[in-house]
Protein backbone atom coordinates (compact mmCIF):
# COMPACT_ATOMS: atom_id res chain seq x y z
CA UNK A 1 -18.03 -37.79 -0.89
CA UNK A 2 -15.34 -39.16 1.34
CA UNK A 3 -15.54 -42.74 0.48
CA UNK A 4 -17.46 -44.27 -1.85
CA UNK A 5 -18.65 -47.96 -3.01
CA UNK A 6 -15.92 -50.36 -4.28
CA UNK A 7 -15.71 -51.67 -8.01
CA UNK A 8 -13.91 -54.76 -9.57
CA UNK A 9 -10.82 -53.45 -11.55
CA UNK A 10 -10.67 -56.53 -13.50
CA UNK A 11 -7.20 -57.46 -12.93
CA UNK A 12 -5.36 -59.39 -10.31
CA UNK A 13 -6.66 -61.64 -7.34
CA UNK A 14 -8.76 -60.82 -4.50
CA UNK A 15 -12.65 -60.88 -3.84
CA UNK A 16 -14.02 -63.27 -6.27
CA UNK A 17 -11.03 -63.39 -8.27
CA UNK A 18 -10.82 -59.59 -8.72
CA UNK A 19 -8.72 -57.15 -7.16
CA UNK A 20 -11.48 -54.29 -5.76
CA UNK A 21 -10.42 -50.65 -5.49
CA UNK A 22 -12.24 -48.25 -3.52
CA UNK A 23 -11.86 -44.55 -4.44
CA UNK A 24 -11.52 -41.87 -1.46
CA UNK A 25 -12.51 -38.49 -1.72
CA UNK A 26 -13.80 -36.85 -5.04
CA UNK A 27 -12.92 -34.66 -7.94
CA UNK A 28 -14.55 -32.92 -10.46
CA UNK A 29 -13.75 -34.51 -13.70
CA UNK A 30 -13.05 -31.29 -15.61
CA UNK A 31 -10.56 -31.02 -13.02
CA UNK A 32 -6.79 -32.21 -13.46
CA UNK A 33 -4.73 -33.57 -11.15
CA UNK A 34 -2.27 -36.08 -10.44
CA UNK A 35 -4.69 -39.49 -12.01
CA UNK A 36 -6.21 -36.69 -14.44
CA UNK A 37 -9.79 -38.42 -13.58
CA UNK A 38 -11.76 -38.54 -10.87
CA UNK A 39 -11.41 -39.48 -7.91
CA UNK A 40 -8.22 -39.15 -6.68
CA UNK A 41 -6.88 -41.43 -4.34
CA UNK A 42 -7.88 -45.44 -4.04
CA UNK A 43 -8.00 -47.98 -1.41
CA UNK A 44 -7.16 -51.74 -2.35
CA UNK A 45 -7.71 -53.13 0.92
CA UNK A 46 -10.74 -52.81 3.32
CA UNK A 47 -8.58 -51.67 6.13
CA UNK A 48 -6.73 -49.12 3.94
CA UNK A 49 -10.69 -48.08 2.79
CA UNK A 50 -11.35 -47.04 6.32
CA UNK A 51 -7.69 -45.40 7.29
CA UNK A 52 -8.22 -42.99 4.08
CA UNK A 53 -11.58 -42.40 4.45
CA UNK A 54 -11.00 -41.52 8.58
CA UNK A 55 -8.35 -38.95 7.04
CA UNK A 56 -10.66 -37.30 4.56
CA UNK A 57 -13.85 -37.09 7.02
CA UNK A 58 -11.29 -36.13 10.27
CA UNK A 59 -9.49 -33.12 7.66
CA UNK A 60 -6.32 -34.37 7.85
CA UNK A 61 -5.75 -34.24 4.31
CA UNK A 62 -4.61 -31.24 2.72
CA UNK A 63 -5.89 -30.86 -0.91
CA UNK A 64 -4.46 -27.53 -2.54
CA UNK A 65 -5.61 -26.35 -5.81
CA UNK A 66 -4.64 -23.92 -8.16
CA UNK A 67 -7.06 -21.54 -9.96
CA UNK A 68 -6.85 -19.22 -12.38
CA UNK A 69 -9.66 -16.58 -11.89
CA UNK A 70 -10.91 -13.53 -13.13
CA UNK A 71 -9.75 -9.92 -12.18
CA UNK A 72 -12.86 -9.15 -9.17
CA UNK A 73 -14.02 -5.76 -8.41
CA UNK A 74 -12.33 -5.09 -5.47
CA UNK A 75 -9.22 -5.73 -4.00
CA UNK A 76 -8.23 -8.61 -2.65
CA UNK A 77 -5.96 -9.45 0.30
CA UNK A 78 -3.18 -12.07 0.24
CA UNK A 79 -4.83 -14.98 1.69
CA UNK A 80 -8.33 -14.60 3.27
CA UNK A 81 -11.01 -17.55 4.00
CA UNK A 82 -14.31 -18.06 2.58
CA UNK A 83 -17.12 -19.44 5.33
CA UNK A 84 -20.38 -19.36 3.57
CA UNK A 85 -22.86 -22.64 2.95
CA UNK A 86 -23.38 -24.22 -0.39
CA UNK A 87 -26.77 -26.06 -0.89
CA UNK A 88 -27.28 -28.78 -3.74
CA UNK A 89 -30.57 -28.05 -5.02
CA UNK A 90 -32.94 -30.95 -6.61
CA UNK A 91 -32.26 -30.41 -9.87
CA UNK A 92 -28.65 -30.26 -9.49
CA UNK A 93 -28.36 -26.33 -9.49
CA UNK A 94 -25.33 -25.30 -6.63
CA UNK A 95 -24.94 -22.08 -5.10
CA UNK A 96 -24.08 -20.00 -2.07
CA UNK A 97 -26.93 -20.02 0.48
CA UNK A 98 -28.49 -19.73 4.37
CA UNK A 99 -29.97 -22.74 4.40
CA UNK A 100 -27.01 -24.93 2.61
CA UNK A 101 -24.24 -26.76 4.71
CA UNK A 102 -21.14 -25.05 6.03
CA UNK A 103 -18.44 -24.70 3.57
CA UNK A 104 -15.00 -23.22 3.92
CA UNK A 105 -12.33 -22.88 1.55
CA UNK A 106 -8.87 -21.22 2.19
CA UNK A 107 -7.55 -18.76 -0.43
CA UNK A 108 -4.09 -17.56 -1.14
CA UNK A 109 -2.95 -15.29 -4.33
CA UNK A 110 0.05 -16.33 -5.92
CA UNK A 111 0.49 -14.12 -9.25
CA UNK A 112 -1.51 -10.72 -9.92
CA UNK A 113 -1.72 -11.06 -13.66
CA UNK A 114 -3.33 -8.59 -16.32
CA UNK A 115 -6.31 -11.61 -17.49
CA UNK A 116 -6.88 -12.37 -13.62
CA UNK A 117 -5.63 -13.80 -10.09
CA UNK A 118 -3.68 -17.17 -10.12
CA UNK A 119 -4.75 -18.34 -6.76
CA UNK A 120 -4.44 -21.55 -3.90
CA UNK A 121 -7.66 -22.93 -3.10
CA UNK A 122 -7.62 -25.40 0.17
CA UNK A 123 -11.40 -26.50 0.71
CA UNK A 124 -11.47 -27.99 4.35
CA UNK A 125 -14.83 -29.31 3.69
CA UNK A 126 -15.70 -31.26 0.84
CA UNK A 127 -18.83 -29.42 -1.08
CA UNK A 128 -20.42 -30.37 -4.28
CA UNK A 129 -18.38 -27.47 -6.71
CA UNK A 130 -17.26 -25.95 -3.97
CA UNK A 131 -14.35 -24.17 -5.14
CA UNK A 132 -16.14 -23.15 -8.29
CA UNK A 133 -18.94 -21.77 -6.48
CA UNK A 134 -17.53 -19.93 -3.37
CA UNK A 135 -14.36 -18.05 -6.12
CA UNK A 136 -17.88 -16.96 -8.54
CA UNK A 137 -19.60 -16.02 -5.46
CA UNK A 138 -16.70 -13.53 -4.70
CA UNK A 139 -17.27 -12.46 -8.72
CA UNK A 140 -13.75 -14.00 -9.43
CA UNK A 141 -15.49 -17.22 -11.47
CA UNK A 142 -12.71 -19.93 -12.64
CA UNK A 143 -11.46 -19.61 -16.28
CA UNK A 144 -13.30 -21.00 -18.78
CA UNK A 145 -16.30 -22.31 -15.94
CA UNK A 146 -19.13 -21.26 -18.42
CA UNK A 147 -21.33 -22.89 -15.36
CA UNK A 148 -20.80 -20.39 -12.82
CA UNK A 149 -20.34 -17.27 -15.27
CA UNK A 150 -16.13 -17.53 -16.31
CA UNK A 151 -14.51 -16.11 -19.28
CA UNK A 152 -13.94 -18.29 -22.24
CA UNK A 153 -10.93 -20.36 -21.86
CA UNK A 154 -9.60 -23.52 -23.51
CA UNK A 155 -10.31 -25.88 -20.43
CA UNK A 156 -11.48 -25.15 -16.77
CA UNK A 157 -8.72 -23.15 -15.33
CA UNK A 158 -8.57 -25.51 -11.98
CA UNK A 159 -5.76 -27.98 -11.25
CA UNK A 160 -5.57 -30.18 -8.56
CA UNK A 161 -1.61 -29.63 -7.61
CA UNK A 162 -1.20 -30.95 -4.05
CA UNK A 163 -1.96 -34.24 -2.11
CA UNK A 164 -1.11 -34.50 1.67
CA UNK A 165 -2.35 -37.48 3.65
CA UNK A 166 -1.14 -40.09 6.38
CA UNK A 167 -0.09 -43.21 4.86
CA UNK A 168 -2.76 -46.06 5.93
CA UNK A 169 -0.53 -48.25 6.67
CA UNK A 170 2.34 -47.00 7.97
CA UNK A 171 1.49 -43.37 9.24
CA UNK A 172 4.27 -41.39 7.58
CA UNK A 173 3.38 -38.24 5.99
CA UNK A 174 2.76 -38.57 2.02
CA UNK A 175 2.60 -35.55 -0.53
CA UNK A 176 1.90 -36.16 -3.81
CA UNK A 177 2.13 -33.25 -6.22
CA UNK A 178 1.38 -33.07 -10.31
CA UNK A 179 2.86 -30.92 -12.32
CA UNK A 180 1.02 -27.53 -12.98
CA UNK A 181 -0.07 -27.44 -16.38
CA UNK A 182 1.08 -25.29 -19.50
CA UNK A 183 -1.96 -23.66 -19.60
CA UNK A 184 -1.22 -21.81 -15.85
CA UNK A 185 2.00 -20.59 -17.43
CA UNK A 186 2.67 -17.10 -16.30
CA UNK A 187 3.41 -14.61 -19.20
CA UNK A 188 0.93 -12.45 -18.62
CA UNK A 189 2.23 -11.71 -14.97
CA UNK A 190 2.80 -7.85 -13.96
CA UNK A 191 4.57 -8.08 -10.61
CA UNK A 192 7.72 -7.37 -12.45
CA UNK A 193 9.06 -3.99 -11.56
CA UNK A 194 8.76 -0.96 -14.26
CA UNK A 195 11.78 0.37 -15.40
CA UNK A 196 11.24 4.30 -15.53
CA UNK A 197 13.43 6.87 -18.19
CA UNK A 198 13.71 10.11 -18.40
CA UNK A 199 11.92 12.22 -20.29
CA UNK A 200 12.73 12.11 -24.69
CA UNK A 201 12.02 16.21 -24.51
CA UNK A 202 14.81 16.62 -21.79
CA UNK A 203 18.22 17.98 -22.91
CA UNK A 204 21.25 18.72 -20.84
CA UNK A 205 21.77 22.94 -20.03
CA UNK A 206 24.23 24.44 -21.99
CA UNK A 207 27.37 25.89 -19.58
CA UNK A 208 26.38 29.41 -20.26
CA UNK A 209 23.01 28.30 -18.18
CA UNK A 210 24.74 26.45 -14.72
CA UNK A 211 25.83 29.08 -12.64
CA UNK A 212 29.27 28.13 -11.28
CA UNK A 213 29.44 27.51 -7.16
CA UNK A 214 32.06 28.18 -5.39
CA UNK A 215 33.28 24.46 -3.25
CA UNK A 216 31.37 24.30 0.00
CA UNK A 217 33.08 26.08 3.17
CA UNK A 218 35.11 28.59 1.24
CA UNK A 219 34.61 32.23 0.13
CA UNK A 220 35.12 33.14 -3.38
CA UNK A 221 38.07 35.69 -3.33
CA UNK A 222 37.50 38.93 -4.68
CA UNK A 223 39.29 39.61 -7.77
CA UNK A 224 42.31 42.07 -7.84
CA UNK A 225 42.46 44.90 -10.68
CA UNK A 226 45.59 45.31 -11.86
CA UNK A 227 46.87 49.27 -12.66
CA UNK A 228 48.43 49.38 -16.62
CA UNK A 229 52.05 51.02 -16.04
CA UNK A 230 53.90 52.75 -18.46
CA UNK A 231 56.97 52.60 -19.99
CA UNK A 232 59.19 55.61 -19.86
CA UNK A 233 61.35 55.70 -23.44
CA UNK A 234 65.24 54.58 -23.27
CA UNK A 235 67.50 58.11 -23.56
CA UNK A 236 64.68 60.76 -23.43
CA UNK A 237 62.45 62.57 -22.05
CA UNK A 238 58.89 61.65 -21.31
CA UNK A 239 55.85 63.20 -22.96
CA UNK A 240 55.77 67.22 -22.84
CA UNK A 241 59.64 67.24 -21.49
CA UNK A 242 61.70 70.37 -22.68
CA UNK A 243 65.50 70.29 -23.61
């Protein structure tokens, strides 16, 4: 859904006397981001219409999300891509399949945490659910995304943080970020480093039990025993002496 039909906004001038935006690209609506609705980004002008619409179709717009996920099975690498097709069945039903369209979504972890992975989701193509369904296809499911099989939470645990597009008009580079919500907070991180101590059982050895060792590079001397003299009495003989 890179472009999409314009609507009357009911204020200002323009065709028939009513400005007419046209939205560019899409959102899901239990997703926040920077309008907090969907979709994200709108065209007042025809011209401007096309320009956006050119950047989401051509992939020059970068749209990072943040998601926080469930702990998966196995471990996963820093950042790592997801190519696999998502088809949009009749009755609505998405999911990861051969015969769907090509999908890819980039992934990078932020915080290892004890309830799950905070990740960075950047889908290149633009996939009904796409995010949802390729992070529960890896058996990481969102955060409260009872749809594709994630723990309870108290809204969907995806954000849309990041906006990066050419302006229309003037070409310069535009980024447009919203504030992560409380709810990503990260208390339960455990990257911080363990502090170890010793032992409670471990007591010091008495002196008795450290043998003493003589300084490196010199030879204990070997002690000297000392003969006890005797003292001869003043004016006499000694012992046994006759007169």
């Amino acid at each position: 859904c890179d472009a999409a039909p314009p609507f009357s906004s009911g204020t200002g001038t323009g065709f028939r006397g009513r400005s007419r935006l046209r939205p560019c690209g899409c959102s899901t609506k239990t997703t926040s981001s920077w309008l907090s609705t969907s979709p994200p980004a709108f065209a007042k002008a025809p011209q401007a219409n096309a320009a956006l619409s050119h950047g989401f179709a051509s992939r020059a717009v970068v749209k990072a999300y943040v998601a926080l996920v469930a702990t998966p099975s196995m471990e996963w690498p820093v950042e790592m891509t997801v190519d696999a097709p998502i088809l949009v069945a009749s009755n609505g039903s998405v999911r990861v399949a051969r015969e769907g369209l090509p999908a890819e979504t980039r992934l990078r972890i932020l915080e290892r945490r004890v309830d799950g992975l905070l990740v960075e989701a950047r889908p290149i193509s633009g996939r009904k659910h796409q995010i949802r369904v390729h992070l529960a296809s890896l058996g990481a499911p969102i955060r409260g995304d009872a749809r594709y099989g994630g723990p309870r939470a108290s809204r969907l645990m995806l954000h849309a943080e990041r906006l990066e597009l050419d302006h229309p008009v003037t070409g310069r580079r535009l980024t447009i970020r919203s504030p992560r919500p409380a709810e990503f907070g990260g208390v339960s991180a455990v990257n911080a480093p363990s502090r170890s101590r010793p032992p409670e059982t471990a007591r010091r050895p008495s002196k008795a039990e450290v043998p003493r060792q003589p300084p490196s590079g010199r030879k204990r001397p070997t002690p000297v025993r000392r003969r006890k003299q005797l003292r001869r009495p003043e004016g006499g003989a000694g012992r046994g002496s006759r007169r």
